[in-house]
C-alpha atoms as a PDB file:
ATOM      1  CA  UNK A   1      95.786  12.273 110.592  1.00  0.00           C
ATOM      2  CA  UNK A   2      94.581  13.149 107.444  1.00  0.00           C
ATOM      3  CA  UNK A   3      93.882  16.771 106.711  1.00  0.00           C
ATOM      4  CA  UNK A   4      92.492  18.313 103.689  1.00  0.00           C
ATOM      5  CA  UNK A   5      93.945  21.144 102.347  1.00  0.00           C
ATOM      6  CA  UNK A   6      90.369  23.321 101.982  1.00  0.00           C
ATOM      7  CA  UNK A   7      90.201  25.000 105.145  1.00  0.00           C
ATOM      8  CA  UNK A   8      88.402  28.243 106.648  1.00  0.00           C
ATOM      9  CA  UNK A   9      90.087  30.217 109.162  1.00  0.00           C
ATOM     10  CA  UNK A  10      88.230  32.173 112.171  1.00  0.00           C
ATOM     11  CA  UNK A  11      84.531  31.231 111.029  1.00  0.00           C
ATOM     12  CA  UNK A  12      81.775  33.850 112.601  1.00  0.00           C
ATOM     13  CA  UNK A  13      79.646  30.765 113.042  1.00  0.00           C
ATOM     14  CA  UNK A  14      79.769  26.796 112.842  1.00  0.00           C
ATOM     15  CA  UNK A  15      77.508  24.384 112.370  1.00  0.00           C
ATOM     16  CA  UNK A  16      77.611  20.318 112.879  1.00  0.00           C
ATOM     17  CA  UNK A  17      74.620  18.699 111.285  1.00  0.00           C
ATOM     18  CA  UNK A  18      71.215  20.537 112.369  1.00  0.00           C
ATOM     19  CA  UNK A  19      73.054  22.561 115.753  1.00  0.00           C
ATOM     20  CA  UNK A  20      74.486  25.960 114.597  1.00  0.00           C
ATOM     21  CA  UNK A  21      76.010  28.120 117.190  1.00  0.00           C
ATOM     22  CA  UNK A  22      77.505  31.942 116.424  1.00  0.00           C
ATOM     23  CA  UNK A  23      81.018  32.562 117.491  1.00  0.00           C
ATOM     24  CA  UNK A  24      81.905  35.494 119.019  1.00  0.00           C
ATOM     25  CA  UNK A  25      85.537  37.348 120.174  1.00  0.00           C
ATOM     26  CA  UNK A  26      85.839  39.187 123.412  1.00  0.00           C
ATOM     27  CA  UNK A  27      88.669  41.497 124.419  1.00  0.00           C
ATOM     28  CA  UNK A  28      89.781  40.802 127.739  1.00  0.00           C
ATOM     29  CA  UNK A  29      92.523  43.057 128.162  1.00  0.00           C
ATOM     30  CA  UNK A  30      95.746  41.208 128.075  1.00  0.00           C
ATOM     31  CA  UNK A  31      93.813  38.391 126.630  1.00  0.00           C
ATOM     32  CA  UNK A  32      91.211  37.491 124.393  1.00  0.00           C
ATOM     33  CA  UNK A  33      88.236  34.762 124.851  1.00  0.00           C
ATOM     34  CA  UNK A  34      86.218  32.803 121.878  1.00  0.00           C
ATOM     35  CA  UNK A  35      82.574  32.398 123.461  1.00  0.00           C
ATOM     36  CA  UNK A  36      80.403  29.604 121.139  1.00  0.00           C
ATOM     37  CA  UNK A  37      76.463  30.546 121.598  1.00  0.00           C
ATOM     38  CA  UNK A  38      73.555  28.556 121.094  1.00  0.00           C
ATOM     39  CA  UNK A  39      71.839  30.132 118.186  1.00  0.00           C
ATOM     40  CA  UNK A  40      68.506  29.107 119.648  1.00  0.00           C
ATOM     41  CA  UNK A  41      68.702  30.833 123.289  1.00  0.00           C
ATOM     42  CA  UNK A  42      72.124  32.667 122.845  1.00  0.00           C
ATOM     43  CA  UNK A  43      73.651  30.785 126.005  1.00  0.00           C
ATOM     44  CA  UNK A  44      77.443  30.211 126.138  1.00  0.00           C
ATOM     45  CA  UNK A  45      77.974  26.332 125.023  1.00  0.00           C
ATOM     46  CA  UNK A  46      81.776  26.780 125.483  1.00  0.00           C
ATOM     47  CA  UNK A  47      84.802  28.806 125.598  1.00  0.00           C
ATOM     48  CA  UNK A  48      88.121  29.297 124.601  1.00  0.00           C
ATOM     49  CA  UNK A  49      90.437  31.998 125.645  1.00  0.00           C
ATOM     50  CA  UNK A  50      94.149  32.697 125.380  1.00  0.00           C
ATOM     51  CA  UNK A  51      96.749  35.577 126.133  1.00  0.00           C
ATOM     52  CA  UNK A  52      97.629  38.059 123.654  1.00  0.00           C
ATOM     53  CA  UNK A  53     100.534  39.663 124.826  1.00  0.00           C
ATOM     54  CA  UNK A  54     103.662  40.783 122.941  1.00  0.00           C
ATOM     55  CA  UNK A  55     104.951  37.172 122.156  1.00  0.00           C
ATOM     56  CA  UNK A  56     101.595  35.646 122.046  1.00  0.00           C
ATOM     57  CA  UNK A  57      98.827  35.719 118.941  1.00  0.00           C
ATOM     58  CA  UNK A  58      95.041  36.018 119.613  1.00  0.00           C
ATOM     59  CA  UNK A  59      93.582  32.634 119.714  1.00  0.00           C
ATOM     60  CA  UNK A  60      92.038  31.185 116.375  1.00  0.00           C
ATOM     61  CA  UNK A  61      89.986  28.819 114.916  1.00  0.00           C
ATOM     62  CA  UNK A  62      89.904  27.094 111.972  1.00  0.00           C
ATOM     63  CA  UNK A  63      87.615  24.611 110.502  1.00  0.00           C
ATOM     64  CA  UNK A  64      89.660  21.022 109.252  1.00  0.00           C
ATOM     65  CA  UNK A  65      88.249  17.614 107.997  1.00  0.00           C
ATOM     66  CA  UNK A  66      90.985  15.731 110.389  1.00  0.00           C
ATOM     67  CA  UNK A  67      89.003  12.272 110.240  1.00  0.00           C
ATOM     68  CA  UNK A  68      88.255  12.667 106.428  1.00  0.00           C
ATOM     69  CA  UNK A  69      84.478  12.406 106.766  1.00  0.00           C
ATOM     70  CA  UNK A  70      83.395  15.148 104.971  1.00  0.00           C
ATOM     71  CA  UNK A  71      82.445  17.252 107.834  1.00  0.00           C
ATOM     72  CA  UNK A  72      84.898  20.073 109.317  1.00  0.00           C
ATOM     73  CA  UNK A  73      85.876  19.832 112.785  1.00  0.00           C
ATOM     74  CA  UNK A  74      86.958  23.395 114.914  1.00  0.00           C
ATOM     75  CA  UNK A  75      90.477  23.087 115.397  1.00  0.00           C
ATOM     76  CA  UNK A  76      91.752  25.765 117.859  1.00  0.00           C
ATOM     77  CA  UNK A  77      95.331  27.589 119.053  1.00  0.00           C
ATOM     78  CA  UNK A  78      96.073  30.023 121.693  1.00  0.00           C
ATOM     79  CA  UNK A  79      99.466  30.691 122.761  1.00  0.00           C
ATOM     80  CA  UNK A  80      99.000  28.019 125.694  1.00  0.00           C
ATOM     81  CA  UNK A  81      97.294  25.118 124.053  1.00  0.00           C
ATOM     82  CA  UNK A  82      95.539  23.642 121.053  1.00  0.00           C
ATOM     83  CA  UNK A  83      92.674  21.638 120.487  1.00  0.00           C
ATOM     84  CA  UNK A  84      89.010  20.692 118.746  1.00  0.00           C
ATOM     85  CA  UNK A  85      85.906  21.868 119.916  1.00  0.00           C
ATOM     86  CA  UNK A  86      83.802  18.503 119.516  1.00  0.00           C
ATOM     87  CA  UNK A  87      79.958  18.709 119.337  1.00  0.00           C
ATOM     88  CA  UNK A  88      78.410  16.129 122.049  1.00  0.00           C
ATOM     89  CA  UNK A  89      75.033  16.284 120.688  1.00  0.00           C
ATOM     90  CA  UNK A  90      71.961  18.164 122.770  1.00  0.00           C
ATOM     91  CA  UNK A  91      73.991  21.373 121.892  1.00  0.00           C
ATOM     92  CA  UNK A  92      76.500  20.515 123.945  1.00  0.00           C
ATOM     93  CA  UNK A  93      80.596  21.179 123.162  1.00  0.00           C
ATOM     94  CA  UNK A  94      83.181  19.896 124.566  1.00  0.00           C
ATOM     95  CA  UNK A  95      87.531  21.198 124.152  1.00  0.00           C
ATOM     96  CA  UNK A  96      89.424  18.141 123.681  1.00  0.00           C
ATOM     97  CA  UNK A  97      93.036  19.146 124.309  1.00  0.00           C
ATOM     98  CA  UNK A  98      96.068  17.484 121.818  1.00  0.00           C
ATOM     99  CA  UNK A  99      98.811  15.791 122.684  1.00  0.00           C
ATOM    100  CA  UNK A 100     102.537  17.865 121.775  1.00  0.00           C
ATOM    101  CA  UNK A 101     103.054  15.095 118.913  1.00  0.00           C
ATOM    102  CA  UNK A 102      99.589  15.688 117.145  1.00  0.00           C
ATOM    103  CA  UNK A 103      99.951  19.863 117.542  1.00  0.00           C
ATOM    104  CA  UNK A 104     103.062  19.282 116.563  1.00  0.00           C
ATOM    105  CA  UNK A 105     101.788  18.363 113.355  1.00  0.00           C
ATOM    106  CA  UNK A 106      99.264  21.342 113.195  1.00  0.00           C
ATOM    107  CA  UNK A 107     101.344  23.966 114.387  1.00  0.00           C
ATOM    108  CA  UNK A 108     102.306  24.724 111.084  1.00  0.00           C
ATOM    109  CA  UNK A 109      98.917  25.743 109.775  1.00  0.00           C
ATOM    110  CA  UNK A 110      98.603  28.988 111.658  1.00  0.00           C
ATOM    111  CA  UNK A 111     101.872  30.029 111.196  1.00  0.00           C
ATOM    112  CA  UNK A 112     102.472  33.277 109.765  1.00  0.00           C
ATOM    113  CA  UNK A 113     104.243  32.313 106.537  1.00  0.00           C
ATOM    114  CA  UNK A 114     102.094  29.368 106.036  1.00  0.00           C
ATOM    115  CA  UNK A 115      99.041  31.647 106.082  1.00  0.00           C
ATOM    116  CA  UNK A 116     100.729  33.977 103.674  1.00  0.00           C
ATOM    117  CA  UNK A 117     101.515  31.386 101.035  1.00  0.00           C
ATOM    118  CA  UNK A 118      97.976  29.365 101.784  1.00  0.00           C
ATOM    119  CA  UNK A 119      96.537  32.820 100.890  1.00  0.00           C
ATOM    120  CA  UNK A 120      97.922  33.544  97.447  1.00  0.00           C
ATOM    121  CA  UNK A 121     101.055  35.434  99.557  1.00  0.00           C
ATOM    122  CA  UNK A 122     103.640  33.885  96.604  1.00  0.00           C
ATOM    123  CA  UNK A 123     104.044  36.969  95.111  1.00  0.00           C
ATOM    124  CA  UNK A 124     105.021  38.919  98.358  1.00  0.00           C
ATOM    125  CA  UNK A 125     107.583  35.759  99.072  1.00  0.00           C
ATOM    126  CA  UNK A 126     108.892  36.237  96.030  1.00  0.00           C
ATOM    127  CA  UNK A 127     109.663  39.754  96.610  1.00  0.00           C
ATOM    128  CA  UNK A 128     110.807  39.423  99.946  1.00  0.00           C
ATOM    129  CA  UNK A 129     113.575  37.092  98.612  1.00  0.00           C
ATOM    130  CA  UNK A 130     114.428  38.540  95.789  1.00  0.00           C
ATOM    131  CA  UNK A 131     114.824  41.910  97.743  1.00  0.00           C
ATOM    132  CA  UNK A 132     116.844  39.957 100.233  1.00  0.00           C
ATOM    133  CA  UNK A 133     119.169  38.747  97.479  1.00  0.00           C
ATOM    134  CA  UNK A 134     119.309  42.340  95.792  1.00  0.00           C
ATOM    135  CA  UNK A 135     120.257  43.535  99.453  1.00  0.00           C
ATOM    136  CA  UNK A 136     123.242  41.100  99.550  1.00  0.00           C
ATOM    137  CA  UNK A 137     124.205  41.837  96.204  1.00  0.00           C
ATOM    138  CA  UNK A 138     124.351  45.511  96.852  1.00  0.00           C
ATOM    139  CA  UNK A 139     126.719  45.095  99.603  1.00  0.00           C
ATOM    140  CA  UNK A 140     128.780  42.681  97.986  1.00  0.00           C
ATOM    141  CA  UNK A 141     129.622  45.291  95.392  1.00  0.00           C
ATOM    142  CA  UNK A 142     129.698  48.148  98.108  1.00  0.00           C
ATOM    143  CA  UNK A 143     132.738  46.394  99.513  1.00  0.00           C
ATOM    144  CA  UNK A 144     134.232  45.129  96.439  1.00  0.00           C
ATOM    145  CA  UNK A 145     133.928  48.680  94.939  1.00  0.00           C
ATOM    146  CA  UNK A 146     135.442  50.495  98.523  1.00  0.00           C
ATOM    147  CA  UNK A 147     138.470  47.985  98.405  1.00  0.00           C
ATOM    148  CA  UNK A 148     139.116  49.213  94.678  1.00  0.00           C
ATOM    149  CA  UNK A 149     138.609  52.639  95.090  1.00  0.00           C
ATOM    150  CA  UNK A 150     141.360  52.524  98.459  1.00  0.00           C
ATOM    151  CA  UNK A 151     144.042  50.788  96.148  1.00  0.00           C
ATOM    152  CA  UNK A 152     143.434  53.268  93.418  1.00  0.00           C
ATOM    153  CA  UNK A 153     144.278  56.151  95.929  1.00  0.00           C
ATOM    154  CA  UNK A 154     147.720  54.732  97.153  1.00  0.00           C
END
């Protein structure tokens, strides 16, 4: 699967070829569902939904070219599952589920650190590990400095 690297996280609408349909969030609580309407008669084409409690995200989307065609398909993730939303024509969609090899592969693109660095997050990586490293340093002298100090007493 070939992905390319220009991608567009948590679109407010998508369109393949003429069919356009608005994307909308709702807050269910303990969970949170991703309603695609019809931009022509508002109806619900399809739905995605996904828990968000403590150890789970909200569910996202985010618009790939997996086949290299030119056109982006809507990759999803909840906490459950992940998938594309595939347009059937008529304005009809469709969730096709992946396989644990082919998320797998995907998983990495809404993790937290990969969205950091995808969106110009270097420089906060940068401090984070030189911070770390200034951290370890400071306690490496700490101790070194304590264990000269007690010998000096004696």
């Amino acid at each position: 699967m070939g992905l390319v690297a220009n991608s567009r996280r948590d679109p407010d609408t998508v369109s393949w070829g003429n069919a356009t349909f608005l994307v909308k969030r709702r807050d269910l609580g303990q969970a949170m569902a991703i309603d695609f309407l019809r931009r022509d008669d508002g109806n619900v084409a399809e739905s995605i939904a996904g828990r968000t409690d403590l150890v789970c995200e909200p569910p996202h989307l985010m618009l790939l070219d997996r086949d290299g065609d030119g056109e982006a398909e809507v990759y999803f993730t909840t906490c459950d599952e992940s998938g594309f939303v595939v347009h059937r024509g008529g304005g009809q969609l469709m969730v096709e589920q992946l396989g644990e090899p082919e998320a797998a592969r995907l998983r990495v693109l809404h993790s937290f650190w990969f969205r950091q660095l995808r969106d110009g997050g270097w420089p906060l990586l940068l401090l984070g590990g030189s911070s770390a490293l200034l951290g370890a340093v400071g306690l490496g002298l700490a101790a070194l400095s304590s264990r000269f100090v007690g010998r000096s007493a004696r």
